[in-house]
C-alpha atoms as a PDB file:
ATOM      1  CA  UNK A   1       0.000   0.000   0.000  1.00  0.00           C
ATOM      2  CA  UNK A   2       3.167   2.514   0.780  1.00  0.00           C
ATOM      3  CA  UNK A   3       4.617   2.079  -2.624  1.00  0.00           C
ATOM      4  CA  UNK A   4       1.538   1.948  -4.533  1.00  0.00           C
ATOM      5  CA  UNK A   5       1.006   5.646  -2.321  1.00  0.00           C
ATOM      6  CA  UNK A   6       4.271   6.616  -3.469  1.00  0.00           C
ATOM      7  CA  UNK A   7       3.553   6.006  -7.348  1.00  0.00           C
ATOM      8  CA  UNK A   8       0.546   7.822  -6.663  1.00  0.00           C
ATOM      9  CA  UNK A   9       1.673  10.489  -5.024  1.00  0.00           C
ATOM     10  CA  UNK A  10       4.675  10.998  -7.713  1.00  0.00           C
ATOM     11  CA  UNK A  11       2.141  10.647 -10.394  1.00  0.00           C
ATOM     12  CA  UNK A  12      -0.165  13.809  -8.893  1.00  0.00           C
ATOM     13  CA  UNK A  13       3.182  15.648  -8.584  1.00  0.00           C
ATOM     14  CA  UNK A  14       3.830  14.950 -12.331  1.00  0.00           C
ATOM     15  CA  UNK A  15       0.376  16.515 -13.415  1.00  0.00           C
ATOM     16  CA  UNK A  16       0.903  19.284 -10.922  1.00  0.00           C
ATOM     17  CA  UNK A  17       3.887  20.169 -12.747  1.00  0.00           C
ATOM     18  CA  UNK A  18       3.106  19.404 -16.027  1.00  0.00           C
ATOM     19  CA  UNK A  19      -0.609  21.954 -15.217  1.00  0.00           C
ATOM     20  CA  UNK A  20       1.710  24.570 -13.657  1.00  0.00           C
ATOM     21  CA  UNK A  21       3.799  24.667 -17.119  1.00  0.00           C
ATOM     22  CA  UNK A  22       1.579  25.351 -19.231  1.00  0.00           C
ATOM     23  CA  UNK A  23      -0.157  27.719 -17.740  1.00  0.00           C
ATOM     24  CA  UNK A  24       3.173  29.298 -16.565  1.00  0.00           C
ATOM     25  CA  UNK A  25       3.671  28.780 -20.637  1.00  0.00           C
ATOM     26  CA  UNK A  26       0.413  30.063 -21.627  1.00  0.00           C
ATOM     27  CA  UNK A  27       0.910  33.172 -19.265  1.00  0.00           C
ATOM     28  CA  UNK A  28       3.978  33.881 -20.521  1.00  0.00           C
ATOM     29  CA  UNK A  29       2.988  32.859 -24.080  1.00  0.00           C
ATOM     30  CA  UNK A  30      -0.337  35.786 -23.981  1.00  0.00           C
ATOM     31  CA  UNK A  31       2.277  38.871 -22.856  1.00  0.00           C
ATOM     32  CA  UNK A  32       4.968  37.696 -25.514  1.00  0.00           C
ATOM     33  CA  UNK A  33       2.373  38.380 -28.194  1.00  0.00           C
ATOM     34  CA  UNK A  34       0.956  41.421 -26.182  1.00  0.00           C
ATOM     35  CA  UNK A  35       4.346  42.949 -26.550  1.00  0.00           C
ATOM     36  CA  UNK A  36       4.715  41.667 -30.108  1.00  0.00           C
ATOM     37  CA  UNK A  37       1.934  42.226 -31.835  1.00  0.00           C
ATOM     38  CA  UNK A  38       3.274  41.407 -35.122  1.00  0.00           C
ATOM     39  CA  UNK A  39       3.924  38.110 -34.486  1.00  0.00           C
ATOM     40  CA  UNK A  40       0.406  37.577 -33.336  1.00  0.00           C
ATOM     41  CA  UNK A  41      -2.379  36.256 -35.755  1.00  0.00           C
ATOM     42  CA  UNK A  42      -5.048  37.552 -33.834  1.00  0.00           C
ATOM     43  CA  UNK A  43      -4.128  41.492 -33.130  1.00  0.00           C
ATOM     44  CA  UNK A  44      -5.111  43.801 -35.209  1.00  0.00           C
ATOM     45  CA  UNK A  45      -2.919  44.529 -37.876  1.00  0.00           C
ATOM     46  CA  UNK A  46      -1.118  47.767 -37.836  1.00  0.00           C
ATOM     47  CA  UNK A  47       0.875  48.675 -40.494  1.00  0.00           C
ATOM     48  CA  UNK A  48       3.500  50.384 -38.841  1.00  0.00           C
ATOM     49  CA  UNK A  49       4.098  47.557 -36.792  1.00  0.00           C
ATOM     50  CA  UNK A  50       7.851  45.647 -38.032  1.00  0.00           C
ATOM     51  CA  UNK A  51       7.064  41.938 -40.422  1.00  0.00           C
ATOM     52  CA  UNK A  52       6.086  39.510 -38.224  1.00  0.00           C
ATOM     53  CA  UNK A  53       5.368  35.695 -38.132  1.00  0.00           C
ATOM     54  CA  UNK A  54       1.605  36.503 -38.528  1.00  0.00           C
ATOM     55  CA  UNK A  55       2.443  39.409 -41.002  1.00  0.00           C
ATOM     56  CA  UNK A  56       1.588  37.638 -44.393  1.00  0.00           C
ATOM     57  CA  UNK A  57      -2.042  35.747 -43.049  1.00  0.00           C
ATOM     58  CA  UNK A  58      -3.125  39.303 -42.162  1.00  0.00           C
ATOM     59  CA  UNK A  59      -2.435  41.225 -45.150  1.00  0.00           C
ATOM     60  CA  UNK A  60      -3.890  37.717 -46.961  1.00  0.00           C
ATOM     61  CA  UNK A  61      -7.193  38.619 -44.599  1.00  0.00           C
ATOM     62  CA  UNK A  62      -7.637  41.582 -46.481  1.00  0.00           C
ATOM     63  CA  UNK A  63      -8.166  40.091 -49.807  1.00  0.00           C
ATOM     64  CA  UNK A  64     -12.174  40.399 -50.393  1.00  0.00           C
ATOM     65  CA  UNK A  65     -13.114  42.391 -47.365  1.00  0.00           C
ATOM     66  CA  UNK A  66     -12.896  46.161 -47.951  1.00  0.00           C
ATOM     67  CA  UNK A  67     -14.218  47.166 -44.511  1.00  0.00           C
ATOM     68  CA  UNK A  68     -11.738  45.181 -42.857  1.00  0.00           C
ATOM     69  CA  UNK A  69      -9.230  46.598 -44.810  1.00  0.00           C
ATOM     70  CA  UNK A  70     -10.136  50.182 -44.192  1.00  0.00           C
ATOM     71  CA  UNK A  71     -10.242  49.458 -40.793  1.00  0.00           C
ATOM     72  CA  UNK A  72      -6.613  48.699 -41.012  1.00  0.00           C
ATOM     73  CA  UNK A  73      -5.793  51.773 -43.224  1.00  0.00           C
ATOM     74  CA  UNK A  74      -7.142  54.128 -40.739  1.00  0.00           C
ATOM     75  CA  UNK A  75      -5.266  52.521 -37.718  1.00  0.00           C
ATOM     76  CA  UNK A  76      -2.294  52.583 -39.664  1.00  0.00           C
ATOM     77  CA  UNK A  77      -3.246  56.380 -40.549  1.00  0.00           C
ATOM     78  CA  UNK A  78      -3.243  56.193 -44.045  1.00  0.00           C
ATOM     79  CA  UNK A  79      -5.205  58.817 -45.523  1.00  0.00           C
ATOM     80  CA  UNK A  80      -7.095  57.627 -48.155  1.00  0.00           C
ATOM     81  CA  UNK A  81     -10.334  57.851 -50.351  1.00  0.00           C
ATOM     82  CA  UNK A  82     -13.254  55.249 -51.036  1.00  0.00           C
ATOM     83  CA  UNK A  83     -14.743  55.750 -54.544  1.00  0.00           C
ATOM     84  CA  UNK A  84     -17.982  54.559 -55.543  1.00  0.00           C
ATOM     85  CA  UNK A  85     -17.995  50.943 -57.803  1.00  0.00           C
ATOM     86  CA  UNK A  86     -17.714  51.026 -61.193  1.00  0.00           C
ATOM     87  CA  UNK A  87     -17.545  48.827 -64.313  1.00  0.00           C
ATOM     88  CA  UNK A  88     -19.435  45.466 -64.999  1.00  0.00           C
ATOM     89  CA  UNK A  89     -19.081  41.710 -65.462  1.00  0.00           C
ATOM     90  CA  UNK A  90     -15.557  40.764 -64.936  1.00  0.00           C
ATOM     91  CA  UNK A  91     -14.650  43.875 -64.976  1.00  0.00           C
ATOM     92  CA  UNK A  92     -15.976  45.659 -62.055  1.00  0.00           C
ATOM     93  CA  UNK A  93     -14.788  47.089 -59.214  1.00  0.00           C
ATOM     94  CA  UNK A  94     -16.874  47.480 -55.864  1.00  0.00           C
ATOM     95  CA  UNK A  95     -13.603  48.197 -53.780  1.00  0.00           C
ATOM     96  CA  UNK A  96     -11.697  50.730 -55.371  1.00  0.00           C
ATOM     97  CA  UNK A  97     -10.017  53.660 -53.696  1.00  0.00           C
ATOM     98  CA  UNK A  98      -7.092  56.084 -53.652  1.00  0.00           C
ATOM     99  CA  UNK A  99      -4.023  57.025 -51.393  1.00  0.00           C
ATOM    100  CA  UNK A 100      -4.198  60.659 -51.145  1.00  0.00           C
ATOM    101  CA  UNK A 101      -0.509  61.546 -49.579  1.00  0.00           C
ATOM    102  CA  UNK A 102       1.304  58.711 -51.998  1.00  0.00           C
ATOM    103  CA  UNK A 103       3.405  61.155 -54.743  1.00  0.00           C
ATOM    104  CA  UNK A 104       2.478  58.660 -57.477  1.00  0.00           C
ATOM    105  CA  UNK A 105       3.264  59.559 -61.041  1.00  0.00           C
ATOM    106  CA  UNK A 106       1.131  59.829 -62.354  1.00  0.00           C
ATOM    107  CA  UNK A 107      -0.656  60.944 -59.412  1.00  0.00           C
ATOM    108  CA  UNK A 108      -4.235  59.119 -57.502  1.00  0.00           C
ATOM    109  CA  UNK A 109      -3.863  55.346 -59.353  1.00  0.00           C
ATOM    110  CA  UNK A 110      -7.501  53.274 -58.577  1.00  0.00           C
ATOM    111  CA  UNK A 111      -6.885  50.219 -56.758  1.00  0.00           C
ATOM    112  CA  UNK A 112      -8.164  47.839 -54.050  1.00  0.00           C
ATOM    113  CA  UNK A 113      -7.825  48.518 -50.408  1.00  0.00           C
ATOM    114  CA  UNK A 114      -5.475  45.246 -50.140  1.00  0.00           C
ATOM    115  CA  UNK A 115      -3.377  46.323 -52.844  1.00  0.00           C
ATOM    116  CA  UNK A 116      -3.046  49.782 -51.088  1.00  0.00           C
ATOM    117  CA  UNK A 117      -2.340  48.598 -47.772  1.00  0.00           C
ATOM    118  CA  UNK A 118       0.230  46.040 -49.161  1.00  0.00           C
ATOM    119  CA  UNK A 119       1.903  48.822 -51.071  1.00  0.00           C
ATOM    120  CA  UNK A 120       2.247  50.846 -48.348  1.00  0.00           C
ATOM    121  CA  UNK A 121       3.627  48.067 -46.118  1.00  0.00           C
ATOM    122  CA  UNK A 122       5.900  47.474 -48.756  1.00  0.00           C
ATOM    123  CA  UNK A 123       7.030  51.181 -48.899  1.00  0.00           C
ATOM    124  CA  UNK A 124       7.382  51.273 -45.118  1.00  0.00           C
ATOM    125  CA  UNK A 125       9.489  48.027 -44.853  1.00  0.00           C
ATOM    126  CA  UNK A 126      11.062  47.124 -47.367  1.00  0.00           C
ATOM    127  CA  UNK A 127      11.633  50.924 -50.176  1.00  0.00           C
ATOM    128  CA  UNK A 128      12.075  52.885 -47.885  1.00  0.00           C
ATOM    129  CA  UNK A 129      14.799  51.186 -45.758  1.00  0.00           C
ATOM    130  CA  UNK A 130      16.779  50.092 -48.752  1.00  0.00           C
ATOM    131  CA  UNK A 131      17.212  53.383 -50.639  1.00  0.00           C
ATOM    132  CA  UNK A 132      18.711  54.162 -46.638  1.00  0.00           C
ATOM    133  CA  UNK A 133      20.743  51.649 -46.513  1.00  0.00           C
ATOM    134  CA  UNK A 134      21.695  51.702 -50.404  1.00  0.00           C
ATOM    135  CA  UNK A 135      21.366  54.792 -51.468  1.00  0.00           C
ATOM    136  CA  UNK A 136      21.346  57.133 -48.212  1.00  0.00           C
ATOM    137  CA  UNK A 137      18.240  59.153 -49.570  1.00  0.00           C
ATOM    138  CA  UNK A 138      14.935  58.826 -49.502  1.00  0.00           C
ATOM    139  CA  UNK A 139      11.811  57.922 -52.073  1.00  0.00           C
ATOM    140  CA  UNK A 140      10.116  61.072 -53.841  1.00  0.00           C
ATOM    141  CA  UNK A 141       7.432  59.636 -55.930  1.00  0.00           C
ATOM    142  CA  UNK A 142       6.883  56.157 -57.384  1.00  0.00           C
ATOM    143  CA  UNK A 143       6.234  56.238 -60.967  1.00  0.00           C
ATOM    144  CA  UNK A 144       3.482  53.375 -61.756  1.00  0.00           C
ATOM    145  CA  UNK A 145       2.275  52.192 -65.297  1.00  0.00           C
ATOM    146  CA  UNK A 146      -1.496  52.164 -63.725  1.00  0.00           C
ATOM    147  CA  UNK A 147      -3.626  49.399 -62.029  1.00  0.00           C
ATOM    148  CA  UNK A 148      -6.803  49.487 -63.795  1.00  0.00           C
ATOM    149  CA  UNK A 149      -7.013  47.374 -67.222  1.00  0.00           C
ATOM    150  CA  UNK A 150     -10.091  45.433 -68.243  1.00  0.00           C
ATOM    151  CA  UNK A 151      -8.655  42.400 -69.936  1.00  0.00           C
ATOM    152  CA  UNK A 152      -7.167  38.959 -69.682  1.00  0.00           C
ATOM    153  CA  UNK A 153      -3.928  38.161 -69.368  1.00  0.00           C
ATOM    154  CA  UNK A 154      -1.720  38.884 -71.776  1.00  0.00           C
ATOM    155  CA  UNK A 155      -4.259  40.571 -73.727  1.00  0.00           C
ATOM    156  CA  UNK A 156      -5.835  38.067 -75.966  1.00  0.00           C
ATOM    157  CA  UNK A 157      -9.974  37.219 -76.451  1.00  0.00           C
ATOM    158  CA  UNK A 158      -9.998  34.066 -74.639  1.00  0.00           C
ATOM    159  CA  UNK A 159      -8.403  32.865 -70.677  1.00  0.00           C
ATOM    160  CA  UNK A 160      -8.533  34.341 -67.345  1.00  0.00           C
ATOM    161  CA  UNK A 161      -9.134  37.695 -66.594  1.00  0.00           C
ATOM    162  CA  UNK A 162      -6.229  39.661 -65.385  1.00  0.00           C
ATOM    163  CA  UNK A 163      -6.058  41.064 -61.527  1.00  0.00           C
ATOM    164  CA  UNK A 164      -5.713  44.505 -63.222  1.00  0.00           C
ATOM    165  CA  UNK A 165      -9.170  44.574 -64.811  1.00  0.00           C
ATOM    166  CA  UNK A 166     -10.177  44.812 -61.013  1.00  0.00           C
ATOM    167  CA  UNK A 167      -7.761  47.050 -59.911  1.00  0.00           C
ATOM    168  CA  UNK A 168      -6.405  44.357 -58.111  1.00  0.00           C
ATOM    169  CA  UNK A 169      -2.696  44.771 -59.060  1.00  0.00           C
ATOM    170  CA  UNK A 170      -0.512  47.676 -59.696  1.00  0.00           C
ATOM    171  CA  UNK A 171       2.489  48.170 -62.163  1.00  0.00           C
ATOM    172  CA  UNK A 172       5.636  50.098 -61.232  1.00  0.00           C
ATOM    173  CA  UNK A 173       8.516  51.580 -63.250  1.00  0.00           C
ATOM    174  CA  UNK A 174      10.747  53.677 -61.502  1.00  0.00           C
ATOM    175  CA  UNK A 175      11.840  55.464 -58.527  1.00  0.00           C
ATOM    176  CA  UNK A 176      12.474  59.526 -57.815  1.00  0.00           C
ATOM    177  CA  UNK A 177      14.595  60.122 -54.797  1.00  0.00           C
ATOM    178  CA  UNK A 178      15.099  63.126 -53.292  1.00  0.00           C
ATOM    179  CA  UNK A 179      18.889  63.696 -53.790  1.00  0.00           C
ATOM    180  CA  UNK A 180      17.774  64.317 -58.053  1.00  0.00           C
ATOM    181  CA  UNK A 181      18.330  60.227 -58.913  1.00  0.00           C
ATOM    182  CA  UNK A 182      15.628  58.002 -60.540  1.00  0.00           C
ATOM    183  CA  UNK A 183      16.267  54.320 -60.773  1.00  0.00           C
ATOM    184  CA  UNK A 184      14.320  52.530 -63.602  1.00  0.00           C
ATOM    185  CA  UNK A 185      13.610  49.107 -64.125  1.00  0.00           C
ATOM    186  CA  UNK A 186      14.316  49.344 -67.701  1.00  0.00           C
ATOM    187  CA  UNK A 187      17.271  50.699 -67.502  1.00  0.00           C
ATOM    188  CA  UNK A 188      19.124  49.663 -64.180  1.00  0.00           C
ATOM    189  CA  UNK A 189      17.899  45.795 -63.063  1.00  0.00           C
ATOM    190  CA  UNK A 190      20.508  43.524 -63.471  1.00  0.00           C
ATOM    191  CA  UNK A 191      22.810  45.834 -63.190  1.00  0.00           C
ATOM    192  CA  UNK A 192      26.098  45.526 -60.228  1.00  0.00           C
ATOM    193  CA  UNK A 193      25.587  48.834 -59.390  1.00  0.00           C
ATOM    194  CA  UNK A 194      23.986  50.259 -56.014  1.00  0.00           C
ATOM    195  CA  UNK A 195      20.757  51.165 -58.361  1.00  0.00           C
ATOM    196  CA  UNK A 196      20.621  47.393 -59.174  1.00  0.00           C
ATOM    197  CA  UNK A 197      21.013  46.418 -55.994  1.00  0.00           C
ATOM    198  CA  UNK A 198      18.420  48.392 -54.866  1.00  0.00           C
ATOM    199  CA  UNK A 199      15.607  47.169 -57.189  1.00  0.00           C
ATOM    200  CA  UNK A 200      16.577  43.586 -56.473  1.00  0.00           C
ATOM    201  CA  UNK A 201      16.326  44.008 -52.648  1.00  0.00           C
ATOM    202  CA  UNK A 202      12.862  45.683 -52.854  1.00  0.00           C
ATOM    203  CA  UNK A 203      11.682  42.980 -55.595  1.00  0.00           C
ATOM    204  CA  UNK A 204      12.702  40.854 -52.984  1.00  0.00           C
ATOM    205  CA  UNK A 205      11.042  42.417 -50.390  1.00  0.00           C
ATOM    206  CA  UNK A 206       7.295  42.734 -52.421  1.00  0.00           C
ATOM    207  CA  UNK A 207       7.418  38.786 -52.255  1.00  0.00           C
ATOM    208  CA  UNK A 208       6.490  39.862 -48.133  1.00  0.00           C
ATOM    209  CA  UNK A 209       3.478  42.081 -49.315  1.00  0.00           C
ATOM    210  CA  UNK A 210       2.399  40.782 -52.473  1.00  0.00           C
ATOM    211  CA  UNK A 211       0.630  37.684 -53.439  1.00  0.00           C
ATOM    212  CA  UNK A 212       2.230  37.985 -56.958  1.00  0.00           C
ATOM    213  CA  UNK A 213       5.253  39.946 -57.799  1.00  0.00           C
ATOM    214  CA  UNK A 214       6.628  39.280 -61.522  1.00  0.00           C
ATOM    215  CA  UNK A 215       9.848  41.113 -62.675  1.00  0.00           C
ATOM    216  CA  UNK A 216      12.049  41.077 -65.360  1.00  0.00           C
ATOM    217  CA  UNK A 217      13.348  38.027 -64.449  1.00  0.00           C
ATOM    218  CA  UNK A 218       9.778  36.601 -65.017  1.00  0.00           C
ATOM    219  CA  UNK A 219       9.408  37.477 -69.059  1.00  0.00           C
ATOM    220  CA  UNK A 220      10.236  40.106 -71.460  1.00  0.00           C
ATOM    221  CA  UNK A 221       6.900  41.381 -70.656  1.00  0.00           C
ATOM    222  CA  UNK A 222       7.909  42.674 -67.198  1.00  0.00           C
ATOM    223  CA  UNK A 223      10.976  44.245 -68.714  1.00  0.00           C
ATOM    224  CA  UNK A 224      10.012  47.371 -67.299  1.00  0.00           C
ATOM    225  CA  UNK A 225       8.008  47.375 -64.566  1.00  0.00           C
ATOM    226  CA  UNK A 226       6.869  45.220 -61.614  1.00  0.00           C
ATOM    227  CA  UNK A 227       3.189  43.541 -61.497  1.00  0.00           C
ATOM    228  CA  UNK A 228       2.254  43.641 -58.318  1.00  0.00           C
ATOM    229  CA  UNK A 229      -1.054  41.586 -57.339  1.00  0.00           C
ATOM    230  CA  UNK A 230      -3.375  40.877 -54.382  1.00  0.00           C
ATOM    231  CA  UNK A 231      -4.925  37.474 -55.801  1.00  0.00           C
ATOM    232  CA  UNK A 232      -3.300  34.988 -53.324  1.00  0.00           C
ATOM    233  CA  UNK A 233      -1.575  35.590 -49.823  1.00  0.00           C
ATOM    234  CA  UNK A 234       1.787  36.802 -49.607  1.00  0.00           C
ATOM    235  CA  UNK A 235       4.017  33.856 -49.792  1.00  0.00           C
ATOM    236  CA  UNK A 236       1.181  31.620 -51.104  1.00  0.00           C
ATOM    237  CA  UNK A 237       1.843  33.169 -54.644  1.00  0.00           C
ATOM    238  CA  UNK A 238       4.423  33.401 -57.340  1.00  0.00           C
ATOM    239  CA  UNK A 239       7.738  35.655 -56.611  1.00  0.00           C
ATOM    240  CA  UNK A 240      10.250  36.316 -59.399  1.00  0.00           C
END
């Protein structure tokens, strides 16, 4: 009866334990992603907030829900401007909008809310911290090619509808800095320069943001620009 007490007894312990881990775990576990938000898949997303672990599923939440989206434009204090739907059959668009402090050029591209706040993540994390590191200057204006196309892909009669004939992707060129430079994609990637360099890291970097990011190293078609697209989850997608 003493030993079989003893088992007993050691066995309790070994669940006491065991229970006080994991809530000691799950304690310590809740105020690790309190103080991390990022890292968190269910906080709020805040786009100011560094890439995290749970960075990706949350900008993928935004695909198809415009008022979530918003939501996480105007915590992020991104001014903005919801315009009404427009178009028809494949081609319309119920969530479009506009980024009213982005110096695009040309200026006010149409796009959806998860393309904008992707974009702007993108700026924030990846554009803007290269031309620092790279460049040491800063990003003027973004020239873009547009975002708003009603066809299929690669233009023909027949096959899937392209993301831009929703406004679902954006298209961009070049870059203006404010030391007087502009780097191109037509006429700097690829090259071993610090230009090159720079449009490599932050193709790089849109795989983070982007569902789909094709460059130049995709076809001749993207010779000059970079397709950015919101039609799968960032890293669910194609990157090259």
């Amino acid at each position: 009866m003493a030993r079989s007490g003893r088992q007993s007894s050691r066995r309790l312990f070994a669940v006491l334990a065991l229970f006080g881990g994991l809530v000691a775990s799950a304690y310590y576990g809740e105020q690790w992603f309190r103080e991390n938000p990022q890292h968190n898949p269910w906080a709020p997303l805040d786009l100011r907030e560094p890439p995290g672990l749970a960075t990706g599923m949350k900008l993928g939440r935004l695909q198809g829900d415009a008022d979530l989206c918003r939501s996480v434009l105007d915590r992020s204090e991104i001014a903005f401007s919801v315009l009404d739907p427009i178009g028809e059959g494949e081609c319309f668009r119920s969530d479009r909008l506009r980024l009213d402090e982005r110096p695009f050029a040309p200026r006010f591209p149409e796009m959806t809310c998860s393309v904008a706040a992707s974009f702007e993540f993108w700026m924030l994390h990846h554009v803007q911290p290269a031309a620092d590191r790279a460049l040491g200057t800063r990003v003027s204006r973004v020239e873009q090619l547009g975002t708003y196309n009603c066809r299929r892909i690669g233009g023909g009669s027949t096959g899937r509808f392209s993301e831009h004939a929703t406004g679902n992707a954006i298209d961009i060129s070049a870059f203006q800095f404010d030391d007087g430079r502009r780097i191109s994609l037509l006429e700097d990637w690829g090259e071993e320069t610090d230009e090159g360099r720079f449009l490599q890291t932050v193709r790089d970097g849109a795989c983070d943001a982007f569902g789909t990011v094709l460059s130049p190293e995709y076809d001749a078609a993207h010779a000059d620009h970079f397709h950015l697209d919101q039609a799968r989850s960032p890293g669910m997608g194609l990157c090259r």
